[in-house]
C-alpha atoms as a PDB file:
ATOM      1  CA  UNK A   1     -25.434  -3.531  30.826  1.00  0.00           C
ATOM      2  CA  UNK A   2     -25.452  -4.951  27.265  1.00  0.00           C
ATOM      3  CA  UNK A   3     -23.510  -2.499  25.897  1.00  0.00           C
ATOM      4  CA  UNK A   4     -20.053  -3.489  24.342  1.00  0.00           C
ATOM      5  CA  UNK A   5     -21.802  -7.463  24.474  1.00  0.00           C
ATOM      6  CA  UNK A   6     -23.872  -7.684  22.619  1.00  0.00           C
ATOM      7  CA  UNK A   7     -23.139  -4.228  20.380  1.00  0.00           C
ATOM      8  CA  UNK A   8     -20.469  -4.669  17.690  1.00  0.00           C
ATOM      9  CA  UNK A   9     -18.105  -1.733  18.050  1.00  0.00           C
ATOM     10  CA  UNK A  10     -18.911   2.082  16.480  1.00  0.00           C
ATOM     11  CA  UNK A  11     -16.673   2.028  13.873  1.00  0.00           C
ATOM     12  CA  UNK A  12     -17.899  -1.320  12.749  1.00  0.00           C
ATOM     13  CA  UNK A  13     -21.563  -0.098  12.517  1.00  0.00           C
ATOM     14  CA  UNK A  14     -21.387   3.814  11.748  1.00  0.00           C
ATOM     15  CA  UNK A  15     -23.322   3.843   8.248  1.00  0.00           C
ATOM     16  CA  UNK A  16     -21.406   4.998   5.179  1.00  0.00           C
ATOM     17  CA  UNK A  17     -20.842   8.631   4.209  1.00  0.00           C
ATOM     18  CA  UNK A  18     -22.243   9.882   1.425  1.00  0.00           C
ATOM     19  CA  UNK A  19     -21.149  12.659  -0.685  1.00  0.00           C
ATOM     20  CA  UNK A  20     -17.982  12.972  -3.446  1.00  0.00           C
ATOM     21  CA  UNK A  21     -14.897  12.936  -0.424  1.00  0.00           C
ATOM     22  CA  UNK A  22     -15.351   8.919   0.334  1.00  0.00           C
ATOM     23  CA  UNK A  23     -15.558   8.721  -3.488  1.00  0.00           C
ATOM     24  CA  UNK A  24     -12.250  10.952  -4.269  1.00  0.00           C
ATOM     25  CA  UNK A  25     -10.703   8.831  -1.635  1.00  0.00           C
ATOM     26  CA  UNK A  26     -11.373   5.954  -3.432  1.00  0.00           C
ATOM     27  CA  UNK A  27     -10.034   7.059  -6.665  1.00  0.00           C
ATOM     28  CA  UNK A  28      -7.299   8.448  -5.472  1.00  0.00           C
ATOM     29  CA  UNK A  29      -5.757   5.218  -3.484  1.00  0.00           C
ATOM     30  CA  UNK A  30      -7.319   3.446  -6.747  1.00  0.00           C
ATOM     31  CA  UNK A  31      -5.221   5.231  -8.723  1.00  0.00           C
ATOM     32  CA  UNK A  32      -1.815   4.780  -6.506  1.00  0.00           C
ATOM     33  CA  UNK A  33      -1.984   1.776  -5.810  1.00  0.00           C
ATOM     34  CA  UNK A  34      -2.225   1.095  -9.445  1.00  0.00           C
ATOM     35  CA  UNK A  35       1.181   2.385 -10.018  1.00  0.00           C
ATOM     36  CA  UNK A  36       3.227   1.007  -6.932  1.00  0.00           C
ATOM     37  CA  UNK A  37       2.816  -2.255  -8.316  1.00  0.00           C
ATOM     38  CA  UNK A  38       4.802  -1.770 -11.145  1.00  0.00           C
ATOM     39  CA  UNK A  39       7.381   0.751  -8.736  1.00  0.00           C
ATOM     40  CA  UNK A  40       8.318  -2.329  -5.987  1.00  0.00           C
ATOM     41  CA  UNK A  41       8.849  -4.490  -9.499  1.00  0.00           C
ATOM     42  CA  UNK A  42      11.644  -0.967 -10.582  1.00  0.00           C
ATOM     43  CA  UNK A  43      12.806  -0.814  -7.274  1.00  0.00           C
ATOM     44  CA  UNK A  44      13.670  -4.268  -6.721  1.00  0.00           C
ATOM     45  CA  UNK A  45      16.129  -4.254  -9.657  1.00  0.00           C
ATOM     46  CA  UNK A  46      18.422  -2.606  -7.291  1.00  0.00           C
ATOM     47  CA  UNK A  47      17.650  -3.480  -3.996  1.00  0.00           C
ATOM     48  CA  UNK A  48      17.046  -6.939  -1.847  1.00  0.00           C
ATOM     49  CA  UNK A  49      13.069  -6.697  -1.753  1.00  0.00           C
ATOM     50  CA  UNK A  50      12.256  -7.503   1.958  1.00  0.00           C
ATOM     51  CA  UNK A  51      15.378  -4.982   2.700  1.00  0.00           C
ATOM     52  CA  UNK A  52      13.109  -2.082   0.527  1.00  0.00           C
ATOM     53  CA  UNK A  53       9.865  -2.424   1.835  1.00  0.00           C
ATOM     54  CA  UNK A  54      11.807  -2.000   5.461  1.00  0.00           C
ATOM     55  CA  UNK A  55      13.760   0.939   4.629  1.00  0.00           C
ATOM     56  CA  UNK A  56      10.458   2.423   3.084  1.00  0.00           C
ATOM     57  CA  UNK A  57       8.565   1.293   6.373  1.00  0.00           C
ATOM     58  CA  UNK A  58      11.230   3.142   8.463  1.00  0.00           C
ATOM     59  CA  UNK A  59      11.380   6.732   6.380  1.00  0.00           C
ATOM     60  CA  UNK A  60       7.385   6.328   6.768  1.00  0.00           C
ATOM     61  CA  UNK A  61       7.368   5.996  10.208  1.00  0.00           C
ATOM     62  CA  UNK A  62       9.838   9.101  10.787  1.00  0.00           C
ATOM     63  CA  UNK A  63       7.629  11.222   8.659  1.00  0.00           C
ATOM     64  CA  UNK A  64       4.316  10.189  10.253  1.00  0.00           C
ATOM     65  CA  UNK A  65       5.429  10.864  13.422  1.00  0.00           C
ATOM     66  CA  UNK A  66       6.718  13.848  12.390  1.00  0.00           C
ATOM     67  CA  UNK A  67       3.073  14.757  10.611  1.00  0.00           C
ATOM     68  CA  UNK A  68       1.583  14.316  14.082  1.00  0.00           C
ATOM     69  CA  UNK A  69       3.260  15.941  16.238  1.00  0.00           C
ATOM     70  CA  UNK A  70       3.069  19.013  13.745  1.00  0.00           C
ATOM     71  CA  UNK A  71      -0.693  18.981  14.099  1.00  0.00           C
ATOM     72  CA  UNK A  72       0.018  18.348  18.027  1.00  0.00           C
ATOM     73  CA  UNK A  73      -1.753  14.701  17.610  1.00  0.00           C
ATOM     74  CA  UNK A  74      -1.382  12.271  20.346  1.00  0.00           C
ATOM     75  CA  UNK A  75      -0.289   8.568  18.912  1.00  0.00           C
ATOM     76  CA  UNK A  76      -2.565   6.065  19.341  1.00  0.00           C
ATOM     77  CA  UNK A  77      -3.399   4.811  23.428  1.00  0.00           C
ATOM     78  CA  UNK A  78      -5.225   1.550  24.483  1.00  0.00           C
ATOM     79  CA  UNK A  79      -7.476   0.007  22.416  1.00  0.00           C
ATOM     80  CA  UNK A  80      -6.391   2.516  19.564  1.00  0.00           C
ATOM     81  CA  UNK A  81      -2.879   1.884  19.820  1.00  0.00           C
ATOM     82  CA  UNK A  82      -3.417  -2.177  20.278  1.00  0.00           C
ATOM     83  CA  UNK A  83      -5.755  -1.541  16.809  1.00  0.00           C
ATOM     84  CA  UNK A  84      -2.848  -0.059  15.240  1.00  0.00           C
ATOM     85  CA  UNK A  85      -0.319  -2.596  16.371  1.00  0.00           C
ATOM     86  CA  UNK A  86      -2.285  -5.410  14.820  1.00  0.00           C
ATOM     87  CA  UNK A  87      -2.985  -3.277  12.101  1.00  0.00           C
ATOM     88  CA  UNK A  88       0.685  -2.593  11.182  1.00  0.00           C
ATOM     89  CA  UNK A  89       1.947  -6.076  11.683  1.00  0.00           C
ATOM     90  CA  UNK A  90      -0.751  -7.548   9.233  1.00  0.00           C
ATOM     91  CA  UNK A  91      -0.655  -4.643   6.997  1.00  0.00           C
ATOM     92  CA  UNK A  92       2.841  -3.839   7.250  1.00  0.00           C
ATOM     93  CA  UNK A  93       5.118  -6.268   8.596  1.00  0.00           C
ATOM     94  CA  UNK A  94       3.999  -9.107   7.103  1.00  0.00           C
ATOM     95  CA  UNK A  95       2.168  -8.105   3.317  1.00  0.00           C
ATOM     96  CA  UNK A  96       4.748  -5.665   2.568  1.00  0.00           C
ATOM     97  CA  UNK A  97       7.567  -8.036   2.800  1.00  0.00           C
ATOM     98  CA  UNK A  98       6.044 -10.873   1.288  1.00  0.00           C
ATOM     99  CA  UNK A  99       4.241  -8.731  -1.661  1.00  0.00           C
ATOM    100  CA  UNK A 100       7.734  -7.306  -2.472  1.00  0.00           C
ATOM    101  CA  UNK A 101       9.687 -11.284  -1.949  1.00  0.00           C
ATOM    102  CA  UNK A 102       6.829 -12.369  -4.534  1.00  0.00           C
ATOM    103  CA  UNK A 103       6.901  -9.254  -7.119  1.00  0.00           C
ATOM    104  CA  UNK A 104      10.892 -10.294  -7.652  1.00  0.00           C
ATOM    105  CA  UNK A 105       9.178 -13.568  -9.572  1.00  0.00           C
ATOM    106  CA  UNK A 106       5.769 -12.589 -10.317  1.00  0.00           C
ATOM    107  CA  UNK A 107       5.145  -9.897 -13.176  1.00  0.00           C
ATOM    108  CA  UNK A 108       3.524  -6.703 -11.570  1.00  0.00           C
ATOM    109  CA  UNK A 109       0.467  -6.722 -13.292  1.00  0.00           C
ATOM    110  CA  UNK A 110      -0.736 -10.358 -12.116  1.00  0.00           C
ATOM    111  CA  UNK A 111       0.483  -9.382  -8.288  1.00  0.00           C
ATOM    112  CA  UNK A 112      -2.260  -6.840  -8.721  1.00  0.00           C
ATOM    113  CA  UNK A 113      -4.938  -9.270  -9.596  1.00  0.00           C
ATOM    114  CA  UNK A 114      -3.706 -11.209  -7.196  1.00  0.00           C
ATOM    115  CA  UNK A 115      -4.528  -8.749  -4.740  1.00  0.00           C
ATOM    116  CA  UNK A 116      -7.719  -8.400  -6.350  1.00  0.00           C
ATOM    117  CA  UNK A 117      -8.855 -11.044  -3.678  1.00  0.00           C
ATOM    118  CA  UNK A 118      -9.060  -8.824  -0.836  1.00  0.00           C
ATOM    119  CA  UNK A 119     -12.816  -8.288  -1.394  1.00  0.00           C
ATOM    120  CA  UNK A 120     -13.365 -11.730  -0.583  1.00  0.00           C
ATOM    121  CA  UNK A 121     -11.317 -12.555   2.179  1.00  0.00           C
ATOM    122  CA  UNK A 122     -12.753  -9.028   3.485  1.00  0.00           C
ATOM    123  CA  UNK A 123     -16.051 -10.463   3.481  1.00  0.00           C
ATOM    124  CA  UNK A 124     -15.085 -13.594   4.920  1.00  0.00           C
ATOM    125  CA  UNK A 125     -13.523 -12.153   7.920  1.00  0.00           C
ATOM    126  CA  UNK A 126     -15.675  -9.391   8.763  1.00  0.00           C
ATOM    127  CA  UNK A 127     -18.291 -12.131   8.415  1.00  0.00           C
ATOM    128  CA  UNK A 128     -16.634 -14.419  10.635  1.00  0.00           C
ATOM    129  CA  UNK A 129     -15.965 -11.627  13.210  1.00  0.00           C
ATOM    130  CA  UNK A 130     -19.501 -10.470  13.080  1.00  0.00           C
ATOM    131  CA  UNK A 131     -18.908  -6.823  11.706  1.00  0.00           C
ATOM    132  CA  UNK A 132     -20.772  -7.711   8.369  1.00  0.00           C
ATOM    133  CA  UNK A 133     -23.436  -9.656   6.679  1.00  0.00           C
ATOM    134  CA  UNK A 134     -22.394 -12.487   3.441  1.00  0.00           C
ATOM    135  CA  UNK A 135     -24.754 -11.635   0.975  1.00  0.00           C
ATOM    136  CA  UNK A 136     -25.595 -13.594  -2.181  1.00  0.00           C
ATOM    137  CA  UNK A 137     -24.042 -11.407  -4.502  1.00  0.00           C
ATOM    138  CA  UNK A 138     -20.591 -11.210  -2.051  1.00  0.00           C
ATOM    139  CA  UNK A 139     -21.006 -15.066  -2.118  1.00  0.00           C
ATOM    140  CA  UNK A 140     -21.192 -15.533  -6.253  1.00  0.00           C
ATOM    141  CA  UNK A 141     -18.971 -13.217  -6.200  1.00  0.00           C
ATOM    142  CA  UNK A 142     -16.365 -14.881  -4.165  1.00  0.00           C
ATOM    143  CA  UNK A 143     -16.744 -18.442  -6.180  1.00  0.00           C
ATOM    144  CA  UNK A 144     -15.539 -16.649  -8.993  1.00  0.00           C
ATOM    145  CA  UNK A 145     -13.284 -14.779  -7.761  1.00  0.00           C
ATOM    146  CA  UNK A 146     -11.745 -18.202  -5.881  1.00  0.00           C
ATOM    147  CA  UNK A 147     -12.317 -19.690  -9.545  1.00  0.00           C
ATOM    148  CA  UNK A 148     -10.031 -16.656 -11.139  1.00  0.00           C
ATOM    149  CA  UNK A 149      -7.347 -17.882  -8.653  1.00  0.00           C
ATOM    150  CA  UNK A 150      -7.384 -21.526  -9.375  1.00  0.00           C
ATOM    151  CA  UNK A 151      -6.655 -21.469 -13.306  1.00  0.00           C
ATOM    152  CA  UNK A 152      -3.847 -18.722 -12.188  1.00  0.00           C
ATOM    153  CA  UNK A 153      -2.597 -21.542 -10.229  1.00  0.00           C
ATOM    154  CA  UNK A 154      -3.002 -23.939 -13.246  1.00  0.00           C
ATOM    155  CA  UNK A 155      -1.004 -21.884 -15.142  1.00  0.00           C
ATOM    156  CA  UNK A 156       1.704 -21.775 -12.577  1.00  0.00           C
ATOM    157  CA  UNK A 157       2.028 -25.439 -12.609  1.00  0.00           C
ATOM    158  CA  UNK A 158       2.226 -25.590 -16.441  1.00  0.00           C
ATOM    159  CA  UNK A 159       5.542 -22.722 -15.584  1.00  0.00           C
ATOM    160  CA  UNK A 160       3.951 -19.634 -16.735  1.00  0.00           C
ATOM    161  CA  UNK A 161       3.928 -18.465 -13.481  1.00  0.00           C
ATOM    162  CA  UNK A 162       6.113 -19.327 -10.014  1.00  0.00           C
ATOM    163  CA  UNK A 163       4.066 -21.103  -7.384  1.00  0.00           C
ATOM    164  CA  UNK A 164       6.047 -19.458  -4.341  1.00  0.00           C
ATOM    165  CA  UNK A 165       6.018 -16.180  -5.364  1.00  0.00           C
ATOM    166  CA  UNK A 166       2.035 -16.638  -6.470  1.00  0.00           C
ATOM    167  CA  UNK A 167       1.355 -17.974  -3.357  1.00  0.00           C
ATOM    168  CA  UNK A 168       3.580 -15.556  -1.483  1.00  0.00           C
ATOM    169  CA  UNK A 169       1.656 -12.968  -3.050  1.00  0.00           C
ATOM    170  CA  UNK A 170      -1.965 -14.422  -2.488  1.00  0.00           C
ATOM    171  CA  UNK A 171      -0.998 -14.548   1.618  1.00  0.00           C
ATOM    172  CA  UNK A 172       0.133 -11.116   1.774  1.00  0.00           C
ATOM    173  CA  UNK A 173      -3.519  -9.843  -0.024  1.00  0.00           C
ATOM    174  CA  UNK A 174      -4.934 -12.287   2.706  1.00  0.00           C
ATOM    175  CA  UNK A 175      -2.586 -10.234   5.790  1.00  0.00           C
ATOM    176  CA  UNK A 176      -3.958  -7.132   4.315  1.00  0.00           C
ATOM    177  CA  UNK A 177      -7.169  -7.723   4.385  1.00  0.00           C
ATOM    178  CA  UNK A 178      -7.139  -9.030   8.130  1.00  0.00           C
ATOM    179  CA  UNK A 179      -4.901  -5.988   9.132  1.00  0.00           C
ATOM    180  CA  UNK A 180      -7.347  -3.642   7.418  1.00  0.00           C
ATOM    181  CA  UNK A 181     -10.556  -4.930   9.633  1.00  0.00           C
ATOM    182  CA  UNK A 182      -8.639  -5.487  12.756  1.00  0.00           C
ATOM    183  CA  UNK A 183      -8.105  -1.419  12.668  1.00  0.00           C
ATOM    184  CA  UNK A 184     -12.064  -1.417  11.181  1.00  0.00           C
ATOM    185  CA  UNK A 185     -12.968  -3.158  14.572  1.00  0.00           C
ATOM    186  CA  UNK A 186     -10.997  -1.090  17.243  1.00  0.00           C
ATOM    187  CA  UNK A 187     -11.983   2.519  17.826  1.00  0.00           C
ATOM    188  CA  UNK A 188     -12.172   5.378  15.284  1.00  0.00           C
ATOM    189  CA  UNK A 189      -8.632   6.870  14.882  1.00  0.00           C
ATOM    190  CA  UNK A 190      -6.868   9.397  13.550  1.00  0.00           C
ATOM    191  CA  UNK A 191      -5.566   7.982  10.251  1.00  0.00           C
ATOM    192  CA  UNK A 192      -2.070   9.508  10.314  1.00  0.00           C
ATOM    193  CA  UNK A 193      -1.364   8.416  13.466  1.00  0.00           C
ATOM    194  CA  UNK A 194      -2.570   5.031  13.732  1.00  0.00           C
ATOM    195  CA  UNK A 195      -0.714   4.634  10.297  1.00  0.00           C
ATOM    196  CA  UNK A 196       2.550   6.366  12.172  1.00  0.00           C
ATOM    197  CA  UNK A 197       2.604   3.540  14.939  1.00  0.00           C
ATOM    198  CA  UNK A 198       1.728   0.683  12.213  1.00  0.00           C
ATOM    199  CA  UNK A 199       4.499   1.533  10.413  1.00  0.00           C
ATOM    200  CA  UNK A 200       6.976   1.683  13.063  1.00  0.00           C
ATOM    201  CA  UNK A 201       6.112  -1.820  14.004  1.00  0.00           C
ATOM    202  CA  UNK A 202       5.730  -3.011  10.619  1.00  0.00           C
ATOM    203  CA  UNK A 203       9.673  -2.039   9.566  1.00  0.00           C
ATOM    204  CA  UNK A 204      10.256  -3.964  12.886  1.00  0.00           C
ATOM    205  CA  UNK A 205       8.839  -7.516  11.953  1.00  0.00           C
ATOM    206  CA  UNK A 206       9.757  -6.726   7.817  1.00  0.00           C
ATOM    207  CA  UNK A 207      13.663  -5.970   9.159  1.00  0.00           C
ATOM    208  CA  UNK A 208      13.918  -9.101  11.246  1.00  0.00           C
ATOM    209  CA  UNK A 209      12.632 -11.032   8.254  1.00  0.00           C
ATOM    210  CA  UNK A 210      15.659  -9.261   6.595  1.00  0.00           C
ATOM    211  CA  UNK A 211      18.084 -10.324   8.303  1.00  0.00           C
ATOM    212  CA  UNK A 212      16.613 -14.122   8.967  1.00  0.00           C
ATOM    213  CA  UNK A 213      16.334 -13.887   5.215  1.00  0.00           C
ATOM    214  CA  UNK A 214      20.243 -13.047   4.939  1.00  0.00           C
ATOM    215  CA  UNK A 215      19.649 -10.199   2.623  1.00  0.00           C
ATOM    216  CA  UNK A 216      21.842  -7.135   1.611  1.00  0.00           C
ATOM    217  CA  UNK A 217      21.583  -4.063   3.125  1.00  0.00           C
ATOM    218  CA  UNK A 218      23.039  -1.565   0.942  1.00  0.00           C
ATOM    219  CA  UNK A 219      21.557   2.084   1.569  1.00  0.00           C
ATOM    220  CA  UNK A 220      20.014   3.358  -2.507  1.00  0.00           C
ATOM    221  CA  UNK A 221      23.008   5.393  -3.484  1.00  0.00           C
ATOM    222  CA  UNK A 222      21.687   5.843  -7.073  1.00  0.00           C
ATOM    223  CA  UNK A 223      18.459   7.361  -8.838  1.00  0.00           C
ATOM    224  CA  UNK A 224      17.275   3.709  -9.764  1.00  0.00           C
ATOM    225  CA  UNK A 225      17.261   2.611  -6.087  1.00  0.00           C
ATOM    226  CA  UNK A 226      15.899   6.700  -4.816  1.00  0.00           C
ATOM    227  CA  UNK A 227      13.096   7.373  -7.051  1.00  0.00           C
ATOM    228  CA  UNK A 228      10.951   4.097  -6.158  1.00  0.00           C
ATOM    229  CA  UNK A 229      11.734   4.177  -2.588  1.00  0.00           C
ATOM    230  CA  UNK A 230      10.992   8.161  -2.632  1.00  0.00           C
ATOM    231  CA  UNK A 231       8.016   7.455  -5.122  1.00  0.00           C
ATOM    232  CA  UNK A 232       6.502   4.241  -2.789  1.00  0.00           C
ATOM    233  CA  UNK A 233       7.339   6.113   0.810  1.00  0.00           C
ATOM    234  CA  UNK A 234       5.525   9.427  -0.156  1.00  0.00           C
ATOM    235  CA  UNK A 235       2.519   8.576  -2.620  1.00  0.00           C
ATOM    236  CA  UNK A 236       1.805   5.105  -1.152  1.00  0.00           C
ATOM    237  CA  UNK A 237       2.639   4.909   2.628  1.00  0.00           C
ATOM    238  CA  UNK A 238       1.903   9.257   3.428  1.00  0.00           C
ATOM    239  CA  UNK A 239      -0.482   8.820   0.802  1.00  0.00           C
ATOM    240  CA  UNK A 240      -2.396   5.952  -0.309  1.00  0.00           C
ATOM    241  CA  UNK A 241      -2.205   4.252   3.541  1.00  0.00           C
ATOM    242  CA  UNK A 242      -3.438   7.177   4.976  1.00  0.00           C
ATOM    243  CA  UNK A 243      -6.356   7.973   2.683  1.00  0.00           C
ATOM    244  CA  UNK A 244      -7.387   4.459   3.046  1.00  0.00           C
ATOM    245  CA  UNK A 245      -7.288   4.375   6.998  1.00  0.00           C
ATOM    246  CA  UNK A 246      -9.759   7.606   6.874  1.00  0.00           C
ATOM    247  CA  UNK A 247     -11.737   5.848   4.138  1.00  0.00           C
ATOM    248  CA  UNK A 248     -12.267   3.076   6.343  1.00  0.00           C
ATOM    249  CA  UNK A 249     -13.641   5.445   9.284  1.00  0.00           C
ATOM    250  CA  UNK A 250     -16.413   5.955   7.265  1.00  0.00           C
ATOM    251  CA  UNK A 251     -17.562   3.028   4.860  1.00  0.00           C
ATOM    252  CA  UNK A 252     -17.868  -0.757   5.314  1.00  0.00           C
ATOM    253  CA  UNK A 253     -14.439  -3.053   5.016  1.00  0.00           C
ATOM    254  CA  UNK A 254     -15.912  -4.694   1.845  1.00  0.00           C
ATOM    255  CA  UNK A 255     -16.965  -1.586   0.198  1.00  0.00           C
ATOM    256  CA  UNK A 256     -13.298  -0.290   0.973  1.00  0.00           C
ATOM    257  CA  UNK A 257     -11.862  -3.319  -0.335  1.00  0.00           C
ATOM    258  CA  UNK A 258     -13.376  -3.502  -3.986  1.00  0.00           C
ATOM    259  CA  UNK A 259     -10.574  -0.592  -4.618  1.00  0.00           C
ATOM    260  CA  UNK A 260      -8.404  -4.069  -5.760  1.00  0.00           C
ATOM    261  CA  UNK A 261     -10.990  -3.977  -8.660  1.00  0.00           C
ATOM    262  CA  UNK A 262      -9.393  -0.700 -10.397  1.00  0.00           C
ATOM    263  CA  UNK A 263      -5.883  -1.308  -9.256  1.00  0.00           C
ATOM    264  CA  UNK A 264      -5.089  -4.568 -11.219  1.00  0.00           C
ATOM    265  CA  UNK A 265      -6.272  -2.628 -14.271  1.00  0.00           C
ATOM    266  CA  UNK A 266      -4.192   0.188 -13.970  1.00  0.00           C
ATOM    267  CA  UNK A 267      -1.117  -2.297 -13.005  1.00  0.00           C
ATOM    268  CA  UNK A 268      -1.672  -4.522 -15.916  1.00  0.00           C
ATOM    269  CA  UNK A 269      -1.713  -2.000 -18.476  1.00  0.00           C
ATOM    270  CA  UNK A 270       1.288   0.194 -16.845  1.00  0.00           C
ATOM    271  CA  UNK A 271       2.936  -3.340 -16.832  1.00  0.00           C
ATOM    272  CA  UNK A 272       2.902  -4.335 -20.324  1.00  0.00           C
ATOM    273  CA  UNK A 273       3.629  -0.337 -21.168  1.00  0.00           C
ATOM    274  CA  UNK A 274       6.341   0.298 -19.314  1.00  0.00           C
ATOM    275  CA  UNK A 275       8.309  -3.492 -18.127  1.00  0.00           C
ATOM    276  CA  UNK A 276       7.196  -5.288 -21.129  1.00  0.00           C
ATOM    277  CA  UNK A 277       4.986  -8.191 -18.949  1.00  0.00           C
ATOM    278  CA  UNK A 278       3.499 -10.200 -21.101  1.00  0.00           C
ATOM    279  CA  UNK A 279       1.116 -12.657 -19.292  1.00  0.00           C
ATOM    280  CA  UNK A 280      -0.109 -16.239 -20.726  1.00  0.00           C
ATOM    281  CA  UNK A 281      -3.544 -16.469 -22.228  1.00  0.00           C
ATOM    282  CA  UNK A 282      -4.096 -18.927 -19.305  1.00  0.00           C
ATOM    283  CA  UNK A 283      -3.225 -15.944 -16.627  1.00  0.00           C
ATOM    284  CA  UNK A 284      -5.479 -13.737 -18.783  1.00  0.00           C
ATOM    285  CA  UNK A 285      -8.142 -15.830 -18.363  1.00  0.00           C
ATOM    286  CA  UNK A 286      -7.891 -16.273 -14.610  1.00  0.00           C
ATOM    287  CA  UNK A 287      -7.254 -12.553 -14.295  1.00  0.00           C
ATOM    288  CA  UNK A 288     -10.739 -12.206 -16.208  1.00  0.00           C
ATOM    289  CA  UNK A 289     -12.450 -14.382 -13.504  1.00  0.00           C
ATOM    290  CA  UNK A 290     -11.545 -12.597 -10.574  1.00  0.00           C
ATOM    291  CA  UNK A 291     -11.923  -9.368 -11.713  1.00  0.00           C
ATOM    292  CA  UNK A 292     -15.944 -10.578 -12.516  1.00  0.00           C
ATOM    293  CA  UNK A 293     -16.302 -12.190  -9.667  1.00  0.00           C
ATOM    294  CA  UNK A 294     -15.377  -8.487  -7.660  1.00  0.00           C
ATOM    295  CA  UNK A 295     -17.887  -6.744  -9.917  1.00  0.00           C
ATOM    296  CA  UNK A 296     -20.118  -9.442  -8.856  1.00  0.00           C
ATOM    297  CA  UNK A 297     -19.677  -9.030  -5.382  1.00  0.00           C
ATOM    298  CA  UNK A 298     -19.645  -4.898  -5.617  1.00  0.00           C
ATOM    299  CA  UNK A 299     -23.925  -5.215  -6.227  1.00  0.00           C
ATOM    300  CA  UNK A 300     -25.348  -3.595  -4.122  1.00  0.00           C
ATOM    301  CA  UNK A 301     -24.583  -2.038  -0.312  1.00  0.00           C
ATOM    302  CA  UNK A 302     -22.650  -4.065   2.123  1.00  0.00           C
ATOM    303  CA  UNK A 303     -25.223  -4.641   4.871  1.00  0.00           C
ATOM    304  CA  UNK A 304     -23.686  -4.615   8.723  1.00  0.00           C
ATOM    305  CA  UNK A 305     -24.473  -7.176  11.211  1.00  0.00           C
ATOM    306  CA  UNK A 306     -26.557  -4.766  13.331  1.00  0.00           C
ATOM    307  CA  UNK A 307     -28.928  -4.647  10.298  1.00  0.00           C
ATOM    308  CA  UNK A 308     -29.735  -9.085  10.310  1.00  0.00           C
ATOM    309  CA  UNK A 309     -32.816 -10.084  11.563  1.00  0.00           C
ATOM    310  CA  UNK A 310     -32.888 -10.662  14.953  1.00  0.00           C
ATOM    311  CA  UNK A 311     -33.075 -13.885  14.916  1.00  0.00           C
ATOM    312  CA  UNK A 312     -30.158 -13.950  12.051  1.00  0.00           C
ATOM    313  CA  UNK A 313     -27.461 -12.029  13.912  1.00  0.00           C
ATOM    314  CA  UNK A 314     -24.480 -13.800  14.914  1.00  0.00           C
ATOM    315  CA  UNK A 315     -23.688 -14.025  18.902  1.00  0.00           C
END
């Protein structure tokens, strides 16, 4: 009779897998991610941003779909498809759009760090939806993390940075997060598919901001506008999105997340290789704090709600 009441869902409580796959996963969407920071920042030299995160969103979608029906998959139904929806509008429709509006006045590498906060607003909403247990080390971990992104702020104010496209950038980590444990909390899915119908609905919402937005629409005619869309399309949405979705199946949301800790590494230093970026020694410095404040938080296993004393767990 309790069941489903009191009970957070499966996917929420299934204990992490062990062995090297959730590990390669990890790596691997470590390693992409890394790089499509620095791609949206090539690709928007040549296209309106919102305008190519939608027509990436929309050649995603048509592949997906296409993936699934090859393997004979059925798309998402009921509480899997709602899961997806809410997972794709987050995920897709709104962090896409504003990640690629902020990179067009934010350099690269510091968009990465900026979505270096996803660990903590992980932990704050799987908290605050009962999936997960606030430890002390996700809590010290958090302060300086939240620390990290007030002197970036600081230095935004003193013109080193732009406010709007910092702050742009800092809601579309916090949409990303939210999307990720909104498909965390509905039932376990088949990654490609659930990412198939989240993409569909995400090029929806990212081509009506588009259009409200009163951008361009050219079609990329040219290598320049091609190769990121192509690059961005294939290894992140096929790739990284996907990976990450069946990562998700099988580890806690703020394990998942602390993947932000290698990306902003990779993205600084392919930043300052290949664009030039040079960041301020105030940036630096609040870079520095956030990326502690993750390691701090990463110490040791994320502990579900199921596992609080009974007296501790939340109703």
């Amino acid at each position: 009779m309790y069941e489903g009441i009191m009970t957070p869902p499966p996917a929420a409580t299934a204990p992490p897998a062990e062995g090297a796959r959730p590990w390669l996963a990890f790596g691997a969407c470590g390693a992409i991610w890394g790089s499509t920071f620095l791609v949206i920042s090539i690709g928007n030299d040549t296209l309106a941003p919102v305008w190519a995160a939608t027509l990436r969103l929309v050649a995603a979608a048509l592949l997906l779909v296409a993936w699934t029906r090859v393997r004979r998959q059925r798309l998402p139904r009921d509480r899997a498809l709602r899961a997806a929806l809410a997972y794709g509008v987050c995920q897709f429709g709104v962090n896409l759009p504003l990640l690629y509006w902020g990179e067009n006045r934010v350099p690269s590498g510091l968009a990465a760090v900026a979505f270096a906060t996803i660990p903590l607003s992980s932990a704050l909403i799987t908290r605050a939806l009962g999936m997960e247990r606030l430890t002390r080390a996700k809590v010290a971990g958090a302060g300086l993390a939240l620390a990290g992104v007030a002197v970036l702020f600081s230095g935004s104010l003193e013109g080193h940075v732009a406010p709007l496209g910092l702050g742009a950038i800092l809601l579309a980590a916090t949409m990303a997060a939210l999307g990720t444990v909104l498909l965390k909390r509905g039932p376990r899915q088949d990654p490609i598919a659930a990412n198939a119908v989240a993409c569909a609905i995400g090029a929806v919402v990212s081509m009506a901001a588009s259009f409200a937005l009163g951008e361009a629409h050219a079609l990329p005619e040219t290598p320049g506008a091609l190769l990121p869309l192509a690059y961005l399309t294939l290894a992140g949405s096929l790739g990284a999105f996907v990976v990450m979705s069946w990562l998700i199946n099988h580890w806690p949301v703020t394990r998942t997340a602390y993947v932000s800790v290698i990306v902003p590494v990779i993205a600084l230093g392919l930043g300052i290789a290949v664009r030039g970026e040079r960041l301020s020694a105030v940036s630096l410095a609040g870079a520095a704090l956030v990326l502690l404040g993750l390691i701090t938080g990463m110490r040791g296993r994320p502990r579900l709600a199921s596992e609080a004393r009974p007296d501790k767990v939340t109703p």
